[in-house]
N, C-alpha and C. Protein backbone atom coordinates (compact mmCIF):
# COMPACT_ATOMS: atom_id res chain seq x y z
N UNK A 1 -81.62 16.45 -101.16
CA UNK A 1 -80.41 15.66 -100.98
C UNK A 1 -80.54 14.86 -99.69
N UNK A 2 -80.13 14.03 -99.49
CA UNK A 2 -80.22 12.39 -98.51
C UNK A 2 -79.05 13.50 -97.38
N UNK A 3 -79.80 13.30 -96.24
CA UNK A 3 -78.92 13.57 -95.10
C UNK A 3 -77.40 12.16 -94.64
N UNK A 4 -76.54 12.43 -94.27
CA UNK A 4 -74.99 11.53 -94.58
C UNK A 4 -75.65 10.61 -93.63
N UNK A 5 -75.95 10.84 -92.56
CA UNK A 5 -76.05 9.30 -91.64
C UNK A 5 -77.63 8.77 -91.10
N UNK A 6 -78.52 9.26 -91.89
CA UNK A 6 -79.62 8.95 -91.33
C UNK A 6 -80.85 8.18 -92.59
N UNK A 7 -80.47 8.10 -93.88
CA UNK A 7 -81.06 7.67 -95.08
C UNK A 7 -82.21 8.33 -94.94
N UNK A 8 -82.31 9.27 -94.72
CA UNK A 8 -83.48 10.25 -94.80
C UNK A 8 -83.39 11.88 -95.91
N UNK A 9 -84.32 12.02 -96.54
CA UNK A 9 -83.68 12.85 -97.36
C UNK A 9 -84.76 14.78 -97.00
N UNK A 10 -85.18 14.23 -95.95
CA UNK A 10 -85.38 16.29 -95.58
C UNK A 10 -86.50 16.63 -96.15
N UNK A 11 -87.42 17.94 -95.62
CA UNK A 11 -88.83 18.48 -96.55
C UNK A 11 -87.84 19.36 -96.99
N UNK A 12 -87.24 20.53 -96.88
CA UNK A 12 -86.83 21.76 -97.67
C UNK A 12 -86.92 21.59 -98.79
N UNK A 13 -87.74 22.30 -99.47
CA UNK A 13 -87.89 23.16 -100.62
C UNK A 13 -88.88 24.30 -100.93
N UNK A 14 -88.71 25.17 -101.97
CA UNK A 14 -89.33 26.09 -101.88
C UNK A 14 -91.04 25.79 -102.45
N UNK A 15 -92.06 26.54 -102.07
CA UNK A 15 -93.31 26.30 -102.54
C UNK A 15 -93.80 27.37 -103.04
N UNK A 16 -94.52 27.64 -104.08
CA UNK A 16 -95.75 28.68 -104.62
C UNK A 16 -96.91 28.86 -103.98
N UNK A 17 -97.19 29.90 -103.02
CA UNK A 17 -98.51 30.12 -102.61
C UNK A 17 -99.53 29.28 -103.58
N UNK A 18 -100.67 28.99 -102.35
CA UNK A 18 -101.72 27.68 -103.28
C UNK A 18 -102.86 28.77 -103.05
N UNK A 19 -103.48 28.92 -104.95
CA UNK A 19 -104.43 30.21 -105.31
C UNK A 19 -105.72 28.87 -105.68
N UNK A 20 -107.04 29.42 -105.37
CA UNK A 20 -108.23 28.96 -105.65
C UNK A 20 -107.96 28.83 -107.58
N UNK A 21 -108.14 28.06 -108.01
CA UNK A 21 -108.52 28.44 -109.43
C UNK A 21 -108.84 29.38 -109.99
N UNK A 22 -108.82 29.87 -110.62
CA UNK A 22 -109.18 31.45 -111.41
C UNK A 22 -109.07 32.56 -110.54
N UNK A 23 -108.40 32.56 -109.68
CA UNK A 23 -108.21 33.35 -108.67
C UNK A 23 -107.01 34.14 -109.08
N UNK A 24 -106.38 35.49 -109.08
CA UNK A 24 -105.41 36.37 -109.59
C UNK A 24 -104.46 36.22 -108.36
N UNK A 25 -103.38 36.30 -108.66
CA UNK A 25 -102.32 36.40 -107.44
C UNK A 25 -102.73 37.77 -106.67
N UNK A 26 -102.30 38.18 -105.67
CA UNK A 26 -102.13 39.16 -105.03
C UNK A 26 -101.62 40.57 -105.49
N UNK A 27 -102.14 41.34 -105.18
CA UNK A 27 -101.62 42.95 -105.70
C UNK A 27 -101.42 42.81 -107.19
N UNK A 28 -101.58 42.17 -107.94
CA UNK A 28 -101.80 42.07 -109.58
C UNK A 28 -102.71 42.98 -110.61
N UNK A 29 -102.09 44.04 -110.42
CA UNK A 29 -102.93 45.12 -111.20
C UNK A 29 -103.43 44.87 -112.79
N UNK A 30 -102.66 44.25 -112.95
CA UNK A 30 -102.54 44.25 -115.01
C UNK A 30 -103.77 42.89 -115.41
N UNK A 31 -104.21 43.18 -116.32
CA UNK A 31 -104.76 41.77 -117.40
C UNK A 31 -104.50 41.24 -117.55
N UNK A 32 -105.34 40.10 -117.99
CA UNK A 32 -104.67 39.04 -119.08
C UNK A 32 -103.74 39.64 -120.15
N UNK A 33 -104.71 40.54 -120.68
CA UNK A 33 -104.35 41.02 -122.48
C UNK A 33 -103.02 41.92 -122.13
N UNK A 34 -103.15 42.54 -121.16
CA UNK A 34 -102.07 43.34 -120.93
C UNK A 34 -100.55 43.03 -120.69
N UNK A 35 -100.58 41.51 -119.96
CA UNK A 35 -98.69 41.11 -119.68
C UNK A 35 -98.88 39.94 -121.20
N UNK A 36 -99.75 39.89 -122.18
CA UNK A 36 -99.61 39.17 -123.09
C UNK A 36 -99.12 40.26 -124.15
N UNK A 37 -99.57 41.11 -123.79
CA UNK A 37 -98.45 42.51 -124.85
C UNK A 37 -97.09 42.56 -124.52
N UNK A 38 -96.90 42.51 -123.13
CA UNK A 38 -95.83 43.11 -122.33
C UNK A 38 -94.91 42.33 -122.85
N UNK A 39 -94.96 40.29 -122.67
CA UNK A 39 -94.49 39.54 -122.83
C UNK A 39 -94.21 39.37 -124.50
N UNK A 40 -95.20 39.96 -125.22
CA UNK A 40 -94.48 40.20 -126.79
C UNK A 40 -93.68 41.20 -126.91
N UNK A 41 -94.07 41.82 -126.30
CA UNK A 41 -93.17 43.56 -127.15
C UNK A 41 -91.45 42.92 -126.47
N UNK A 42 -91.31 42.38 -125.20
CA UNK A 42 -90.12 41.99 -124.67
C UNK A 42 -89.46 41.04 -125.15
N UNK A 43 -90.04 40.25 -126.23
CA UNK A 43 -89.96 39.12 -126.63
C UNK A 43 -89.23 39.79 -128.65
N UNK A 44 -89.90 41.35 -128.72
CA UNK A 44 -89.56 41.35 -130.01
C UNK A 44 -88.19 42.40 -129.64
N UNK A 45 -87.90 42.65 -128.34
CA UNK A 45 -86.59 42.95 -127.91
C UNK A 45 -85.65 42.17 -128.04
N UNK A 46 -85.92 41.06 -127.96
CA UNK A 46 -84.89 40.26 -128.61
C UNK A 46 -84.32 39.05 -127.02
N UNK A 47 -85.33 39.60 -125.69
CA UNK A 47 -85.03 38.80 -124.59
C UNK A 47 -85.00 37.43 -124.00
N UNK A 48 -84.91 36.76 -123.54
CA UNK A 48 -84.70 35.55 -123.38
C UNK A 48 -85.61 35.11 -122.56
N UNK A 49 -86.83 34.45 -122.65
CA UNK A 49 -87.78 34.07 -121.62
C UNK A 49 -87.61 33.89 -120.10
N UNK A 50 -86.22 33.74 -119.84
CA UNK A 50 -85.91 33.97 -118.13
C UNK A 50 -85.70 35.20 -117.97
N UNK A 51 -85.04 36.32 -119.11
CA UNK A 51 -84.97 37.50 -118.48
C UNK A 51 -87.12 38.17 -118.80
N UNK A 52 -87.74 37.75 -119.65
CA UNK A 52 -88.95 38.59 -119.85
C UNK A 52 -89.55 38.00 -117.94
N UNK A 53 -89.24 36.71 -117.54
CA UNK A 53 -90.27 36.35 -116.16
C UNK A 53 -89.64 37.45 -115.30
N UNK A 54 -88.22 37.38 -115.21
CA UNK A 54 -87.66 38.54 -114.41
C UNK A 54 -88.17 40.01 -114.54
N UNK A 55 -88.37 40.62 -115.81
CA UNK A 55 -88.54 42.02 -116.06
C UNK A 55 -90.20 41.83 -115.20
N UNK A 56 -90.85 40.81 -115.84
CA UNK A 56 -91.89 40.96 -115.06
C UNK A 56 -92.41 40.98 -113.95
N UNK A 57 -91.61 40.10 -113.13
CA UNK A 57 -91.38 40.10 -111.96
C UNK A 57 -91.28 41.22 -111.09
N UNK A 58 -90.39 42.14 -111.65
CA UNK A 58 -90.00 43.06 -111.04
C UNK A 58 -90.41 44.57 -111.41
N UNK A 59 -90.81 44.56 -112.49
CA UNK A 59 -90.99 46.00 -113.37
C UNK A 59 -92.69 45.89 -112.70
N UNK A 60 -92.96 44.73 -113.47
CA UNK A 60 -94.73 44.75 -113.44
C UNK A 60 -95.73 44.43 -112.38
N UNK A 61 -94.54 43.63 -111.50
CA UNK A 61 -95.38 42.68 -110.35
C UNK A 61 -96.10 41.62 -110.93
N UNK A 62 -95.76 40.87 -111.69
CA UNK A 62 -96.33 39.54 -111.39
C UNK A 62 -95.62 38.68 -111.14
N UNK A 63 -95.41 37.83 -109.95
CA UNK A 63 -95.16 37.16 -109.32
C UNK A 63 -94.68 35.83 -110.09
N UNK A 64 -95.57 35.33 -110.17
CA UNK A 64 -95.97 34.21 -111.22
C UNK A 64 -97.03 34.15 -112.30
N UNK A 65 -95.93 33.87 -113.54
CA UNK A 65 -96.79 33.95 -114.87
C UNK A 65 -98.13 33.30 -115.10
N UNK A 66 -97.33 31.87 -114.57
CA UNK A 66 -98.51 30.81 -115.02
C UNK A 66 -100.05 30.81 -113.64
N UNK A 67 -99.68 31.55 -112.75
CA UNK A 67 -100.70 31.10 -111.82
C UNK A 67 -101.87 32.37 -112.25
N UNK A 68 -100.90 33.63 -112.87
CA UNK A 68 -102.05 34.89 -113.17
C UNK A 68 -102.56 34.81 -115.02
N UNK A 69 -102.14 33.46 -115.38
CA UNK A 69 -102.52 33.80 -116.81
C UNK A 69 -102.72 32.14 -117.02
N UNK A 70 -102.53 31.06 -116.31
CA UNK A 70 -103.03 29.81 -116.43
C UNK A 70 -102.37 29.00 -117.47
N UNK A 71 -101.09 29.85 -117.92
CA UNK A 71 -100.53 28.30 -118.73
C UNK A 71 -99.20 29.41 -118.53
N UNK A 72 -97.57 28.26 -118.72
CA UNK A 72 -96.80 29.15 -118.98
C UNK A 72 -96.09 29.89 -119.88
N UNK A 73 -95.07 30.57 -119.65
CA UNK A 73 -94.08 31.70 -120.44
C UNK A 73 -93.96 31.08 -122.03
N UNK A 74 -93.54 30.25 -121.75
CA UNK A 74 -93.05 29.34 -123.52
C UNK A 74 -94.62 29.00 -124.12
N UNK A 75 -95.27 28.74 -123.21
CA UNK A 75 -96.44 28.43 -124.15
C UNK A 75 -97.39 29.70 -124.69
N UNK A 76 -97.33 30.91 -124.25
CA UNK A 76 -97.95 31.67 -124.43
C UNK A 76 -97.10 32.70 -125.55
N UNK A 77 -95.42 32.43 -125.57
CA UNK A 77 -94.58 32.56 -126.84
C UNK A 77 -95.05 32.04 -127.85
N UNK A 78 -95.34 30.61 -127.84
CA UNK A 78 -95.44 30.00 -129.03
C UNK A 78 -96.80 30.27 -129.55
N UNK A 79 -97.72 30.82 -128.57
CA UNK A 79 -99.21 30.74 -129.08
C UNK A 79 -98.56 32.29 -130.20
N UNK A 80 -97.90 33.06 -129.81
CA UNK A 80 -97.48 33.93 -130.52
C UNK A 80 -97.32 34.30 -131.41
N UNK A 81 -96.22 33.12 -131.79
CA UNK A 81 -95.41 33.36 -133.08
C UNK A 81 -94.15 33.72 -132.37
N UNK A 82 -93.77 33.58 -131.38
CA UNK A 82 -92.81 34.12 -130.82
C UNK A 82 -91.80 33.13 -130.18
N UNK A 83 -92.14 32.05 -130.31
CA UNK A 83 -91.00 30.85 -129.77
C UNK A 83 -90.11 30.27 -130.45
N UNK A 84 -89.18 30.16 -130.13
CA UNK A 84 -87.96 29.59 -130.80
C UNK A 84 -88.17 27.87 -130.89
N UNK A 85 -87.94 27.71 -132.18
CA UNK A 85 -87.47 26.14 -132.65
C UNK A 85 -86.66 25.45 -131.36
N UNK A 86 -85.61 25.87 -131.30
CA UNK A 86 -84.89 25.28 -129.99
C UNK A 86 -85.23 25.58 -128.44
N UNK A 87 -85.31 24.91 -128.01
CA UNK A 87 -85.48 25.42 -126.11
C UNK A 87 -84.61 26.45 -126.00
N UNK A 88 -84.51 27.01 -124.82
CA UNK A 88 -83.88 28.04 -124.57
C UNK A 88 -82.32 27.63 -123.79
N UNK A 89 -82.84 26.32 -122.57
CA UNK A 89 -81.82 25.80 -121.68
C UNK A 89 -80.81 24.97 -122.96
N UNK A 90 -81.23 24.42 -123.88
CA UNK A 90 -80.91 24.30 -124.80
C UNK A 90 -79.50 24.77 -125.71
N UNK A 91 -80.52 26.25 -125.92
CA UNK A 91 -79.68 27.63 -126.60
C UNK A 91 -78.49 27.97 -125.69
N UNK A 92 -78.63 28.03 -124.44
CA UNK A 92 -77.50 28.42 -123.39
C UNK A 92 -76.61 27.59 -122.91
N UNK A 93 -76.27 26.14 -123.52
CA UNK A 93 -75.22 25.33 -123.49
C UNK A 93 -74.46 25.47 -124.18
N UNK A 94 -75.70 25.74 -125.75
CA UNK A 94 -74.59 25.77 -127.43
C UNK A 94 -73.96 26.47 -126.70
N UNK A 95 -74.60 27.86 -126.57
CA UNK A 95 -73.54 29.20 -126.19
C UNK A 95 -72.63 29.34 -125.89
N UNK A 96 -72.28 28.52 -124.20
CA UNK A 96 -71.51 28.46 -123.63
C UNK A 96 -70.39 27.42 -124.45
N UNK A 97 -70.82 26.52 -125.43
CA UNK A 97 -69.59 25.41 -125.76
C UNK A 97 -69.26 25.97 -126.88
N UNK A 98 -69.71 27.11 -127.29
CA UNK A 98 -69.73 27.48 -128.49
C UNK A 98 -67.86 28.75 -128.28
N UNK A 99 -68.56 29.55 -126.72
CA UNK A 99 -67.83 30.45 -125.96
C UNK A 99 -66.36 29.24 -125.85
N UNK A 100 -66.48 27.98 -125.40
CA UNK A 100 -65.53 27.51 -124.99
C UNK A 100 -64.65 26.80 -126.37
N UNK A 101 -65.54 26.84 -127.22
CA UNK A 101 -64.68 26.15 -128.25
C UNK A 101 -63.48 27.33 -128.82
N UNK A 102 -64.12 28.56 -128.97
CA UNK A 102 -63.34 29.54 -129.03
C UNK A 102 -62.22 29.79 -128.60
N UNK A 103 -62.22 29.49 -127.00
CA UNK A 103 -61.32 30.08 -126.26
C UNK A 103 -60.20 28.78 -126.34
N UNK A 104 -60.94 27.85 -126.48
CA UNK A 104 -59.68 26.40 -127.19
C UNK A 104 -59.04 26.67 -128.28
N UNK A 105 -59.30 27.52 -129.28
CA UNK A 105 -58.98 27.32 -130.38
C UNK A 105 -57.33 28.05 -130.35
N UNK A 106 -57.72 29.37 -129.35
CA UNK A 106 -56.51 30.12 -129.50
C UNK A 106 -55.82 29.43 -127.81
N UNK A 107 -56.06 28.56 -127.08
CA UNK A 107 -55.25 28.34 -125.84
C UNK A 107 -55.70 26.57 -125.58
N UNK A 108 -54.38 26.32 -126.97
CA UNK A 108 -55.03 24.83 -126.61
C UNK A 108 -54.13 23.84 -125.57
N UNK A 109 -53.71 23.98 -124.87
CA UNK A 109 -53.01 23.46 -123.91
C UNK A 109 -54.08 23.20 -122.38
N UNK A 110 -55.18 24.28 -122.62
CA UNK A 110 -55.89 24.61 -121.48
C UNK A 110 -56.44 23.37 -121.30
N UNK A 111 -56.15 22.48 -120.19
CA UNK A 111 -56.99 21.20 -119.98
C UNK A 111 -58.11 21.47 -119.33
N UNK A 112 -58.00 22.40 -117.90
CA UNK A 112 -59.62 22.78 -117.65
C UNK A 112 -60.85 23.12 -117.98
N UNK A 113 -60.91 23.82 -119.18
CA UNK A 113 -61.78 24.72 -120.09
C UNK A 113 -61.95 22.70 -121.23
N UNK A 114 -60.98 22.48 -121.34
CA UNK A 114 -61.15 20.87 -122.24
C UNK A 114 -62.20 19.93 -121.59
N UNK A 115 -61.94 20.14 -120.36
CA UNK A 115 -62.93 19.40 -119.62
C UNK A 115 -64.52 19.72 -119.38
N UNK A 116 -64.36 21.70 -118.92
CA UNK A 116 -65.40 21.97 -119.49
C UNK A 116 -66.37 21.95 -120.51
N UNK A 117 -65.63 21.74 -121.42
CA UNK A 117 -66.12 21.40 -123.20
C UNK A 117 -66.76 20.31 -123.30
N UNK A 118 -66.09 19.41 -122.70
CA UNK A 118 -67.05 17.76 -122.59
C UNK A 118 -67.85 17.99 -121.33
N UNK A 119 -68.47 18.25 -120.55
CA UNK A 119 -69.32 18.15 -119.68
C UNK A 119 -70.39 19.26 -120.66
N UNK A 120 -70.27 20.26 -120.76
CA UNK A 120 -70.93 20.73 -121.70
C UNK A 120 -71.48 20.23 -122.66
N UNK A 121 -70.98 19.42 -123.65
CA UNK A 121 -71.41 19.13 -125.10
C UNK A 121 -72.38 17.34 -124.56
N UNK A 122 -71.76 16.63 -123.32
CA UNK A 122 -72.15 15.89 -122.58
C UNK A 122 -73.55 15.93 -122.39
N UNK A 123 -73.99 17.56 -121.46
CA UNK A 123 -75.07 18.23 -121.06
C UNK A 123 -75.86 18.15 -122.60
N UNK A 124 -75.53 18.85 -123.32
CA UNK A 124 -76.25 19.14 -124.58
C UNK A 124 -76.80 17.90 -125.51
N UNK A 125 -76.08 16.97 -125.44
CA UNK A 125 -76.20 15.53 -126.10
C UNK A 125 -77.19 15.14 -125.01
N UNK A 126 -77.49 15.17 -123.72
CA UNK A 126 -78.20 14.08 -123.01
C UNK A 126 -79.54 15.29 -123.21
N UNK A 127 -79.43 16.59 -123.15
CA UNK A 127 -81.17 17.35 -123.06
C UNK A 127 -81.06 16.85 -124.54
N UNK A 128 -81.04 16.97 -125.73
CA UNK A 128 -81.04 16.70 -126.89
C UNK A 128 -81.55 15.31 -126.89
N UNK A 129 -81.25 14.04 -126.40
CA UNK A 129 -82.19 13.05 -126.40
C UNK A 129 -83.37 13.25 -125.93
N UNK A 130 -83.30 13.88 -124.58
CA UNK A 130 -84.68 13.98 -123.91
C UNK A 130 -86.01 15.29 -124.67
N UNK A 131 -85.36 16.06 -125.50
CA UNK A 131 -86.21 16.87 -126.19
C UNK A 131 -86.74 16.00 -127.72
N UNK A 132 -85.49 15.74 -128.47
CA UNK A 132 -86.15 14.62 -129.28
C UNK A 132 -87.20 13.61 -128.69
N UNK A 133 -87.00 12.69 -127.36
CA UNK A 133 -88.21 11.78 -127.51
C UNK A 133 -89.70 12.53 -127.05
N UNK A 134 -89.48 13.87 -126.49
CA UNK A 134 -90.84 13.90 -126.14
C UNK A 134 -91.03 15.13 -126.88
N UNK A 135 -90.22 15.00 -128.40
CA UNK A 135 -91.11 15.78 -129.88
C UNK A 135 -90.80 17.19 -129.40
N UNK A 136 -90.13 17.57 -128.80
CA UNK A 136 -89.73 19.22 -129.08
C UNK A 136 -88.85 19.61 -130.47
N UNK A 137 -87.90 18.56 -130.46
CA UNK A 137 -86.97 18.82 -131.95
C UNK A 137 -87.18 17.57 -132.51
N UNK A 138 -87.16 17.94 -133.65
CA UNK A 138 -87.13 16.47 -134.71
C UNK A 138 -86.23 15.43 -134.33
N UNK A 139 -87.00 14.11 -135.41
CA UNK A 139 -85.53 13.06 -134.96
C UNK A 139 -84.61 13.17 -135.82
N UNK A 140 -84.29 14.35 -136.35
CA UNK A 140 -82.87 13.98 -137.09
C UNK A 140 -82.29 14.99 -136.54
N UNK A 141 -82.40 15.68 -135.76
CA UNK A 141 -81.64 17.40 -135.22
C UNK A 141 -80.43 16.59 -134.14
N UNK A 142 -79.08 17.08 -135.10
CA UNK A 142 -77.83 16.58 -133.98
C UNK A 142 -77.60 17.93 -133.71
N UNK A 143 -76.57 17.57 -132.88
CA UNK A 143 -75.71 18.59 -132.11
C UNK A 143 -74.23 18.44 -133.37
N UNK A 144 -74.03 20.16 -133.73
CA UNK A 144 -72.73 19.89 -134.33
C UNK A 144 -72.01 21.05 -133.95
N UNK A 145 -70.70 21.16 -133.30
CA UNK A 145 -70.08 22.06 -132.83
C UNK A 145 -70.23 23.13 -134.13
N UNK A 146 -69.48 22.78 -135.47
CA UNK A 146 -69.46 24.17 -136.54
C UNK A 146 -70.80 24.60 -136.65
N UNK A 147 -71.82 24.18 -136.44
CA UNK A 147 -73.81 24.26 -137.02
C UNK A 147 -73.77 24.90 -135.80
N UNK A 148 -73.81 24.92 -134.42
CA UNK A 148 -74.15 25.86 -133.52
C UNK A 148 -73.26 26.77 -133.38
N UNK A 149 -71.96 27.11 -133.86
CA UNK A 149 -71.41 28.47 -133.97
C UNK A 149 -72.32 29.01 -134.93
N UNK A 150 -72.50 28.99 -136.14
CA UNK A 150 -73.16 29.50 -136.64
C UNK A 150 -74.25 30.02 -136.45
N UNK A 151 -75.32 29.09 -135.74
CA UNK A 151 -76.94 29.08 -135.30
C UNK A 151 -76.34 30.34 -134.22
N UNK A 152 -75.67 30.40 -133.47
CA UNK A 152 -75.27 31.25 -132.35
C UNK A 152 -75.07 32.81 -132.71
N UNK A 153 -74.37 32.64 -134.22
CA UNK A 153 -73.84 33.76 -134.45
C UNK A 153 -74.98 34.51 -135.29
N UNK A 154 -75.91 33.66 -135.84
CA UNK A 154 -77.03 34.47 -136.41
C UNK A 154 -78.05 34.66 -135.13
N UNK A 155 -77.96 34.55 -134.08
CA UNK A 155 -78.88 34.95 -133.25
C UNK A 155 -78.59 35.88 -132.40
N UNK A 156 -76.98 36.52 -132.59
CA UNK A 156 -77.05 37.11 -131.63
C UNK A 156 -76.29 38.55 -132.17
């Protein structure tokens, strides 16, 4: 973000330790083959690729997926059989507009939660262009409030 009176916008941000190529992160006990099990069996739990980096993170010690296994989380799902048609950041908008259409249905006076609803479905319409042009979802895949209650309710 641009500092208010100086048109300068700051270094802060966070960085990833810089590893030699083929080099294993630090204190990384496990395999390749081994967090590629870990990451299925968590995956046929039914978890959400931010919670499997977390479990791993923390249960297993790896730090970072992609620097100890050379490509990342979603791609090593899909080499699977294990990735979902839809993105995930995706999946967690329906959700939420899906959560909010609900709560409209029975409290419709609520203008805040109304507003929420359009910044939401807003959000979902603008990643939805940007996943269509660079071929994650087809070009005919809309966004339809009744089609993602549904899609929502069989997934969960």
């Amino acid at each position: 973000m641009a500092r208010m009176h100086s048109k300068k916008h700051g270094k802060s941000k966070s960085r990833k330790p810089v590893l030699e190529p083929g080099a294993m992160p630090e204190g990384l006990t496990l395999g390749k083959e081994q967090i590629v099990e870990i990451i299925s069996s968590y995956s046929k739990q039914g978890l959400s690729p931010a919670a499997i980096g977390e479990k791993l993170k923390k249960e297993h010690n790896v730090p970072y997926i992609k620097q100890a296994m050379g490509k990342r989380l979603s791609v090593i799902l899909k080499e699977n059989g294990q990735g979902s048609e839809i993105p995930p950041d995706l999946m967690d908008l329906m959700k939420k507009a899906v959560r909010i259409n609900q709560h409209m249905a029975k409290n419709k006076q609520d203008m805040h939660n109304r507003t929420n609803l359009r910044r939401a479905e807003s959000k979902i319409w603008r990643l939805s262009k940007y996943y269509i042009g660079t071929g994650v979802l087809p070009s005919t895949w809309r966004y339809d409030p009744q089609q993602a209650a549904l899609l929502i309710k069989g997934k969960v």
